[in-house]
PDB file of N, CA and C in Angstrom:
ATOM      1  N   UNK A   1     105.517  90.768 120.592  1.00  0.00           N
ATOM      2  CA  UNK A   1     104.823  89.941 119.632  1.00  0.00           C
ATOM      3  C   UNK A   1     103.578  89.308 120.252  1.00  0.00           C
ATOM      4  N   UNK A   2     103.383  89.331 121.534  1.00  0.00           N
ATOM      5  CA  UNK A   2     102.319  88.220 122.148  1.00  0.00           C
ATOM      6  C   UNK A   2     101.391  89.632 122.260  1.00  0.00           C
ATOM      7  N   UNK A   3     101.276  90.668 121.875  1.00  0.00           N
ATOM      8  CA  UNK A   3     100.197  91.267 122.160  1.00  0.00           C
ATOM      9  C   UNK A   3      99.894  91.850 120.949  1.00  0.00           C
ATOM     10  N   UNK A   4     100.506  91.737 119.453  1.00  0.00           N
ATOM     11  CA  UNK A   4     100.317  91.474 118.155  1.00  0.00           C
ATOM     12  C   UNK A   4      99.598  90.317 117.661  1.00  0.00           C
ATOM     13  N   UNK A   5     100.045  89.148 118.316  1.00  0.00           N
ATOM     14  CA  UNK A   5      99.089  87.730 118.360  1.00  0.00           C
ATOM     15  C   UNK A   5      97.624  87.825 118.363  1.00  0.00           C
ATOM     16  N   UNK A   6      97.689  88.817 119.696  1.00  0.00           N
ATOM     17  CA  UNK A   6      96.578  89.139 120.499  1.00  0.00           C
ATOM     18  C   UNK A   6      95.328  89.660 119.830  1.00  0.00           C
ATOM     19  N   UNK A   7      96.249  90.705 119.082  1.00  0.00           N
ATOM     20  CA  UNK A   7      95.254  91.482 118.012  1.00  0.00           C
ATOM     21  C   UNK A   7      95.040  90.833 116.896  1.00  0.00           C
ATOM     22  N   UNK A   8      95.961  90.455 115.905  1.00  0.00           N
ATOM     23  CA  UNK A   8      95.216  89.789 115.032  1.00  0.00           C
ATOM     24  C   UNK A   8      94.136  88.416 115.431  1.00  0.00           C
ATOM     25  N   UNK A   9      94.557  87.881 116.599  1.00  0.00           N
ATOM     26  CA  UNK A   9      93.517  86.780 116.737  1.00  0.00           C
ATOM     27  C   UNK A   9      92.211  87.491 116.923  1.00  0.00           C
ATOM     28  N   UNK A  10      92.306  88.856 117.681  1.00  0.00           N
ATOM     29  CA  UNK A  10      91.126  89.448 117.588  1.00  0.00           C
ATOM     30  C   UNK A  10      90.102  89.954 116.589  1.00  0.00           C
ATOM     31  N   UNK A  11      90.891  90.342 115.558  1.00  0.00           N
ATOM     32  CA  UNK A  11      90.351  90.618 114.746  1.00  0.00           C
ATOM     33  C   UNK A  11      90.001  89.695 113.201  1.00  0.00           C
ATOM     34  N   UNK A  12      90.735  88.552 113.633  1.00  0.00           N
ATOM     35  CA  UNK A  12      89.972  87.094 113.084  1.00  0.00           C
ATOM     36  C   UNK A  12      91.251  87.309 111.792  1.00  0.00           C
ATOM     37  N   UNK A  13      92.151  87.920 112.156  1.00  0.00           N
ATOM     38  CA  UNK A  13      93.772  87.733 111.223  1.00  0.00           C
ATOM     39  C   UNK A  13      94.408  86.735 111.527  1.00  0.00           C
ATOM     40  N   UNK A  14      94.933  86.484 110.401  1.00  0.00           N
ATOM     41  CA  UNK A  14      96.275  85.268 110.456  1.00  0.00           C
ATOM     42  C   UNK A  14      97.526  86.079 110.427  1.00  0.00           C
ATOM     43  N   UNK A  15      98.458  85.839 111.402  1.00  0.00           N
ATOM     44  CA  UNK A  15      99.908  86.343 111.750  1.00  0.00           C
ATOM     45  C   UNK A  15     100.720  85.359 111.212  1.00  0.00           C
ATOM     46  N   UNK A  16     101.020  85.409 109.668  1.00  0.00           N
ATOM     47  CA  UNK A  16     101.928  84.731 108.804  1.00  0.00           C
ATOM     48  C   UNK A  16     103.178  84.663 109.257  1.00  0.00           C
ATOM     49  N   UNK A  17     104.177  83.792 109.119  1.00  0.00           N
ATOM     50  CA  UNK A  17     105.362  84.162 109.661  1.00  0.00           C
ATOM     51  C   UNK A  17     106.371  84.725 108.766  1.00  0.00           C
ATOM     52  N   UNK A  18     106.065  85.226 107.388  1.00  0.00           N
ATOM     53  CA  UNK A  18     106.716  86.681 106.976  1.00  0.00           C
ATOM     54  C   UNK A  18     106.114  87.805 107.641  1.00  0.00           C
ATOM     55  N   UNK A  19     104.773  88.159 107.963  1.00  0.00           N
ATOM     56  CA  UNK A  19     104.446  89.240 108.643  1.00  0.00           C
ATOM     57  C   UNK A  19     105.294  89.129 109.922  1.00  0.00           C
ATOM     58  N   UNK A  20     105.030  88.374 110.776  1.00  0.00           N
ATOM     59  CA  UNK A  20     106.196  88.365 111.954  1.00  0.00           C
ATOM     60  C   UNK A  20     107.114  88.341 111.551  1.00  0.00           C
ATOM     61  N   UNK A  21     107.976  88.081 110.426  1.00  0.00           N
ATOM     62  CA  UNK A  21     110.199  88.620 109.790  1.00  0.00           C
ATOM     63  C   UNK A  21     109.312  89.814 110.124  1.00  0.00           C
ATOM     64  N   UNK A  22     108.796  90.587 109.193  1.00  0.00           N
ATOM     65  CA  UNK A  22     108.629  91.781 109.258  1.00  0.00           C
ATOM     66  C   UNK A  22     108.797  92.648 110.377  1.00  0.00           C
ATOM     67  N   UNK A  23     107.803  92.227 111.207  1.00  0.00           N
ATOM     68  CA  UNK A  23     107.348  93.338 112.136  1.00  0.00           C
ATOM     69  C   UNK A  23     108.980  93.033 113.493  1.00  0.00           C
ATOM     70  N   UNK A  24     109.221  91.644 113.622  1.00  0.00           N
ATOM     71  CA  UNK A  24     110.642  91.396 114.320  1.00  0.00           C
ATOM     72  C   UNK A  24     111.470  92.133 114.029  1.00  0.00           C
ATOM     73  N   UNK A  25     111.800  92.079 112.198  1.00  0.00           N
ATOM     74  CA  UNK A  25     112.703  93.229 111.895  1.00  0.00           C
ATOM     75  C   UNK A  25     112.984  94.497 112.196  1.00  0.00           C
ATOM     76  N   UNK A  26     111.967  95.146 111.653  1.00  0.00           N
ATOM     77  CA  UNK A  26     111.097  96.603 112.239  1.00  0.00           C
ATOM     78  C   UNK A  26     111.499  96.415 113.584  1.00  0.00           C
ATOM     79  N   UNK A  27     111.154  96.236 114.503  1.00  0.00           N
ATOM     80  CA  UNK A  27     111.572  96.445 115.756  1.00  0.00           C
ATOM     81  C   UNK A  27     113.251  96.263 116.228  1.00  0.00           C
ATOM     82  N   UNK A  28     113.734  95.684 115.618  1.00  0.00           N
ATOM     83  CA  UNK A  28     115.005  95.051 115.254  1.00  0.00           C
ATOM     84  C   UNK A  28     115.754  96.601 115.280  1.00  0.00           C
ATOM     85  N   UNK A  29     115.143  97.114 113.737  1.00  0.00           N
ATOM     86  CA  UNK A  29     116.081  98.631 113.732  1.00  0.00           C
ATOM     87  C   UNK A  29     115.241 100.017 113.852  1.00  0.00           C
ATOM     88  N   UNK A  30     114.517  99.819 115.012  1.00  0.00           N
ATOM     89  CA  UNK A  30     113.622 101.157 115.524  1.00  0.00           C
ATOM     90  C   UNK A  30     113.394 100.887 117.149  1.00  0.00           C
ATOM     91  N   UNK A  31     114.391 100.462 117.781  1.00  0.00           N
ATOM     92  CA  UNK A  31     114.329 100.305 119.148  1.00  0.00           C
ATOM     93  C   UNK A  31     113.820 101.129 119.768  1.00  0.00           C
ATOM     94  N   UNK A  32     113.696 101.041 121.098  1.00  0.00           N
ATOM     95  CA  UNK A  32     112.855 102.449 121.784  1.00  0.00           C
ATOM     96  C   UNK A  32     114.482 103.438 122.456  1.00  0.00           C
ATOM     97  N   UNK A  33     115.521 102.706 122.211  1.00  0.00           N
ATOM     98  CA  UNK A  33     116.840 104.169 122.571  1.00  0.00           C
ATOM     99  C   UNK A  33     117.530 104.118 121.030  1.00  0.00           C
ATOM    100  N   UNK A  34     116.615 104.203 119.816  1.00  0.00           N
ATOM    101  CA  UNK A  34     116.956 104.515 118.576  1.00  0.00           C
ATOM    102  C   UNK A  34     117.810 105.768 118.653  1.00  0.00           C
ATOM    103  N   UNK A  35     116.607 107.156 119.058  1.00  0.00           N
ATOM    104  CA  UNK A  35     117.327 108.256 118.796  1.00  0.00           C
ATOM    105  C   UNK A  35     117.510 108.575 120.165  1.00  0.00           C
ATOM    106  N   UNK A  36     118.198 107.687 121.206  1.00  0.00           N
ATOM    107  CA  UNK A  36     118.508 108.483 122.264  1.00  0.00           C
ATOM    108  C   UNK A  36     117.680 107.806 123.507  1.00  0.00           C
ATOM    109  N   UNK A  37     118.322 108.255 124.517  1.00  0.00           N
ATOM    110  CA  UNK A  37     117.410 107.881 125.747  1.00  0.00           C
ATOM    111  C   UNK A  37     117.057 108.977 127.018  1.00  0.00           C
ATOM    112  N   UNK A  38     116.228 109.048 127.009  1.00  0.00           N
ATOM    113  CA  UNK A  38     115.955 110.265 127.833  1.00  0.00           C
ATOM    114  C   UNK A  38     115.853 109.701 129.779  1.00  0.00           C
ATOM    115  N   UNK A  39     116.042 110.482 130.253  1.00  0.00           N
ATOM    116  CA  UNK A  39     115.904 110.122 132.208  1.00  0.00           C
ATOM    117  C   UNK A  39     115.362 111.649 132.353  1.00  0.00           C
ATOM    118  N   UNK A  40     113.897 111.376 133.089  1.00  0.00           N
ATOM    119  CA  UNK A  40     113.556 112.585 133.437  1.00  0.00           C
ATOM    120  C   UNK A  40     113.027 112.216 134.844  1.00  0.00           C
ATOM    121  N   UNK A  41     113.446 113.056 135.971  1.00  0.00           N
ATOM    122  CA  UNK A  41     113.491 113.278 137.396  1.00  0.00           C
ATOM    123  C   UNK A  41     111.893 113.738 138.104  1.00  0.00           C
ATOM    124  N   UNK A  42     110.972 113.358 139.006  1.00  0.00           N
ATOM    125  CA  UNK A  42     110.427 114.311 139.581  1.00  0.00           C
ATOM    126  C   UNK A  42     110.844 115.558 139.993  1.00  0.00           C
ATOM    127  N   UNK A  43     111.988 115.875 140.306  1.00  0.00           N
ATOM    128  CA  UNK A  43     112.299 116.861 140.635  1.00  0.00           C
ATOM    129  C   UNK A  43     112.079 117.876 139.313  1.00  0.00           C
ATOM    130  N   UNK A  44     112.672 117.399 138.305  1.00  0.00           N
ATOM    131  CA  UNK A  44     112.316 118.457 136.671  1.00  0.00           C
ATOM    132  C   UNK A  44     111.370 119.127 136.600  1.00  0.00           C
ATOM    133  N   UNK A  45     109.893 118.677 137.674  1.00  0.00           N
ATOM    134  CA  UNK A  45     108.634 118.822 137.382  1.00  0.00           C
ATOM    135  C   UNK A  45     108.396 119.231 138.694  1.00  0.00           C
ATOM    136  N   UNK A  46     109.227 119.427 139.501  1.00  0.00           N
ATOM    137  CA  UNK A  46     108.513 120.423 140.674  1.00  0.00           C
ATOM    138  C   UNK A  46     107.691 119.536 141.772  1.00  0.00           C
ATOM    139  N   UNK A  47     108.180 118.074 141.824  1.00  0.00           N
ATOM    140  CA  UNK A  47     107.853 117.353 142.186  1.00  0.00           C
ATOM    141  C   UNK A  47     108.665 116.337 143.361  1.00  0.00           C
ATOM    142  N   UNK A  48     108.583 115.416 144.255  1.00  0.00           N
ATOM    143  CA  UNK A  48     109.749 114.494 145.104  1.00  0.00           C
ATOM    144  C   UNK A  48     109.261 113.092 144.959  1.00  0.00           C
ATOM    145  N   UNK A  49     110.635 112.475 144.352  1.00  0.00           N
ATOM    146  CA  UNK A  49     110.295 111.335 144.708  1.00  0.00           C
ATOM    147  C   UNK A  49     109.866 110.547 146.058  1.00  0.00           C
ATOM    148  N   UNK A  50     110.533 110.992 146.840  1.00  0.00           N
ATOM    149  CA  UNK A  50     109.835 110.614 148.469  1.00  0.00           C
ATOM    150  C   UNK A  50     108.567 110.648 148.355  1.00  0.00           C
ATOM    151  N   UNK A  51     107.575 111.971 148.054  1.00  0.00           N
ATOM    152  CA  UNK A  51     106.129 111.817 148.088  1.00  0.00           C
ATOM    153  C   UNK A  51     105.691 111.324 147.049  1.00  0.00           C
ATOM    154  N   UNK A  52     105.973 110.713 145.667  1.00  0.00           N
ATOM    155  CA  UNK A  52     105.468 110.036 144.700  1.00  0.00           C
ATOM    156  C   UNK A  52     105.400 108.939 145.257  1.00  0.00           C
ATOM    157  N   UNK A  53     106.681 107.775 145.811  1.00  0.00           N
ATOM    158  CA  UNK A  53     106.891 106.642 145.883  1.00  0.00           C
ATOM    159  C   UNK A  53     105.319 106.700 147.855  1.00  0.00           C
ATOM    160  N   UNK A  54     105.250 107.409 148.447  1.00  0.00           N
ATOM    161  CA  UNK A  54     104.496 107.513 149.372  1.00  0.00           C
ATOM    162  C   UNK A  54     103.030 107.669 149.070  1.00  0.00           C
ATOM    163  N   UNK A  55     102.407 108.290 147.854  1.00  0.00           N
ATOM    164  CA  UNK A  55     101.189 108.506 147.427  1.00  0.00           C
ATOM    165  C   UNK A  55     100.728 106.913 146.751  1.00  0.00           C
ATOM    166  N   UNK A  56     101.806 106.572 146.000  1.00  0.00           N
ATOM    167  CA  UNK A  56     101.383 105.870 144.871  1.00  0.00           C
ATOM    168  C   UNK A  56     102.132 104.197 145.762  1.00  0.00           C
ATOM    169  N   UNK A  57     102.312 103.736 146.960  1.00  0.00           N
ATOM    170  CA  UNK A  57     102.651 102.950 147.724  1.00  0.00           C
ATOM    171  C   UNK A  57     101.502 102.091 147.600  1.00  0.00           C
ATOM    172  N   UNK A  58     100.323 102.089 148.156  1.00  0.00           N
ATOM    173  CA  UNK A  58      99.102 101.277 147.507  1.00  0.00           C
ATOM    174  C   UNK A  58      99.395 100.598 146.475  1.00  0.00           C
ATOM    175  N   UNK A  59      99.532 101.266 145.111  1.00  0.00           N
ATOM    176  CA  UNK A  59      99.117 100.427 144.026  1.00  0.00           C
ATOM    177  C   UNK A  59     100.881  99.796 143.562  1.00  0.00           C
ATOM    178  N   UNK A  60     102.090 100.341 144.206  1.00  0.00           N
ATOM    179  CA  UNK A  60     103.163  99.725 144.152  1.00  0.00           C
ATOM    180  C   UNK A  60     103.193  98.549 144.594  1.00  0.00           C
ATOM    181  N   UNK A  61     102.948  98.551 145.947  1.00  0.00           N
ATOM    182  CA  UNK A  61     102.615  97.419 146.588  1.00  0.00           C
ATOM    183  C   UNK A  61     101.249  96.233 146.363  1.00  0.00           C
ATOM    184  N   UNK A  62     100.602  96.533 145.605  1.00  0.00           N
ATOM    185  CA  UNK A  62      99.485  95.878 145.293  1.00  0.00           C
ATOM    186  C   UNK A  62      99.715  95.236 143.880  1.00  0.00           C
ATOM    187  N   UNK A  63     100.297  95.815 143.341  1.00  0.00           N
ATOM    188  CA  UNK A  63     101.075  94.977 141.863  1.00  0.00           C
ATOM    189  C   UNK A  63     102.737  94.738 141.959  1.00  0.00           C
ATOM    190  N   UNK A  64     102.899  94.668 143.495  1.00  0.00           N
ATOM    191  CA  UNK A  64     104.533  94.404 143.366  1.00  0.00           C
ATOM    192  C   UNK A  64     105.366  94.866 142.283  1.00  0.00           C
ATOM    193  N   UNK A  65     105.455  96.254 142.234  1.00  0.00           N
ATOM    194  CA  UNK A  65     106.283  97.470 141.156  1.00  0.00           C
ATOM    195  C   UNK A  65     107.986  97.360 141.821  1.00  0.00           C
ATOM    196  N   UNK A  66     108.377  96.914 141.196  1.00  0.00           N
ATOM    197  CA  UNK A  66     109.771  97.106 141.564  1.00  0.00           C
ATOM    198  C   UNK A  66     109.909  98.806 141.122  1.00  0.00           C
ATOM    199  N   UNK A  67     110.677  99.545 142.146  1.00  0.00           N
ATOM    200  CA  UNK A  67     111.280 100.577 141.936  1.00  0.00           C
ATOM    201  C   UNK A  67     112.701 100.890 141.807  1.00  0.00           C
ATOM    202  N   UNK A  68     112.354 101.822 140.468  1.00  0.00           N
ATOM    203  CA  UNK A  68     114.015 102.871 140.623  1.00  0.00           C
ATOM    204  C   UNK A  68     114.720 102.888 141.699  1.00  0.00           C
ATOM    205  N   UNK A  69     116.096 103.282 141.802  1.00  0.00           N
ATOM    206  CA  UNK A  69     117.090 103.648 142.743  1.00  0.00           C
ATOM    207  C   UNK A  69     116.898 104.856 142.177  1.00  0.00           C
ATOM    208  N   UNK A  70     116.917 106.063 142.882  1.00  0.00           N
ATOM    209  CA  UNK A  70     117.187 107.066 143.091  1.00  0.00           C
ATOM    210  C   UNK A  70     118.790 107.726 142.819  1.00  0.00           C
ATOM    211  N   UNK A  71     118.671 108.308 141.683  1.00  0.00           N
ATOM    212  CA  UNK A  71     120.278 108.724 141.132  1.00  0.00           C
ATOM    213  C   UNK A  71     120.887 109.331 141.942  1.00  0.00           C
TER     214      UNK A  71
END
């Protein structure tokens, strides 16, 4: 919701608070593991996590990214 705020303040809208029931609702029964939840591996893609988490260490460490455990 704070980046719905965001936009209508941007665009010089008022965020009524039936539009927010609304859009709360809506999200309410369209979650993001609605139809399912997917886990997909570097490895799927021909890829290692060892050298992902080693390439991309810079910007992990530079925005303090908490990482996955490794299944």
């Amino acid at each position: 919701m704070t980046v719905v705020r965001r936009v209508y303040d941007w665009l010089g809208y008022e965020l009524t608070p039936a539009a927010e029931e609304t859009l709360r609702s809506w999200q309410a029964a369209n979650g993001s593991d609605k139809h399912g939840n997917h886990r997909y591996t570097p490895e799927q893609f021909g890829l290692a996590s060892a050298q992902l988490r080693s390439d991309f260490r810079f910007y992990t460490d530079h925005f303090d990214v908490e990482l996955e455990v490794d299944a």
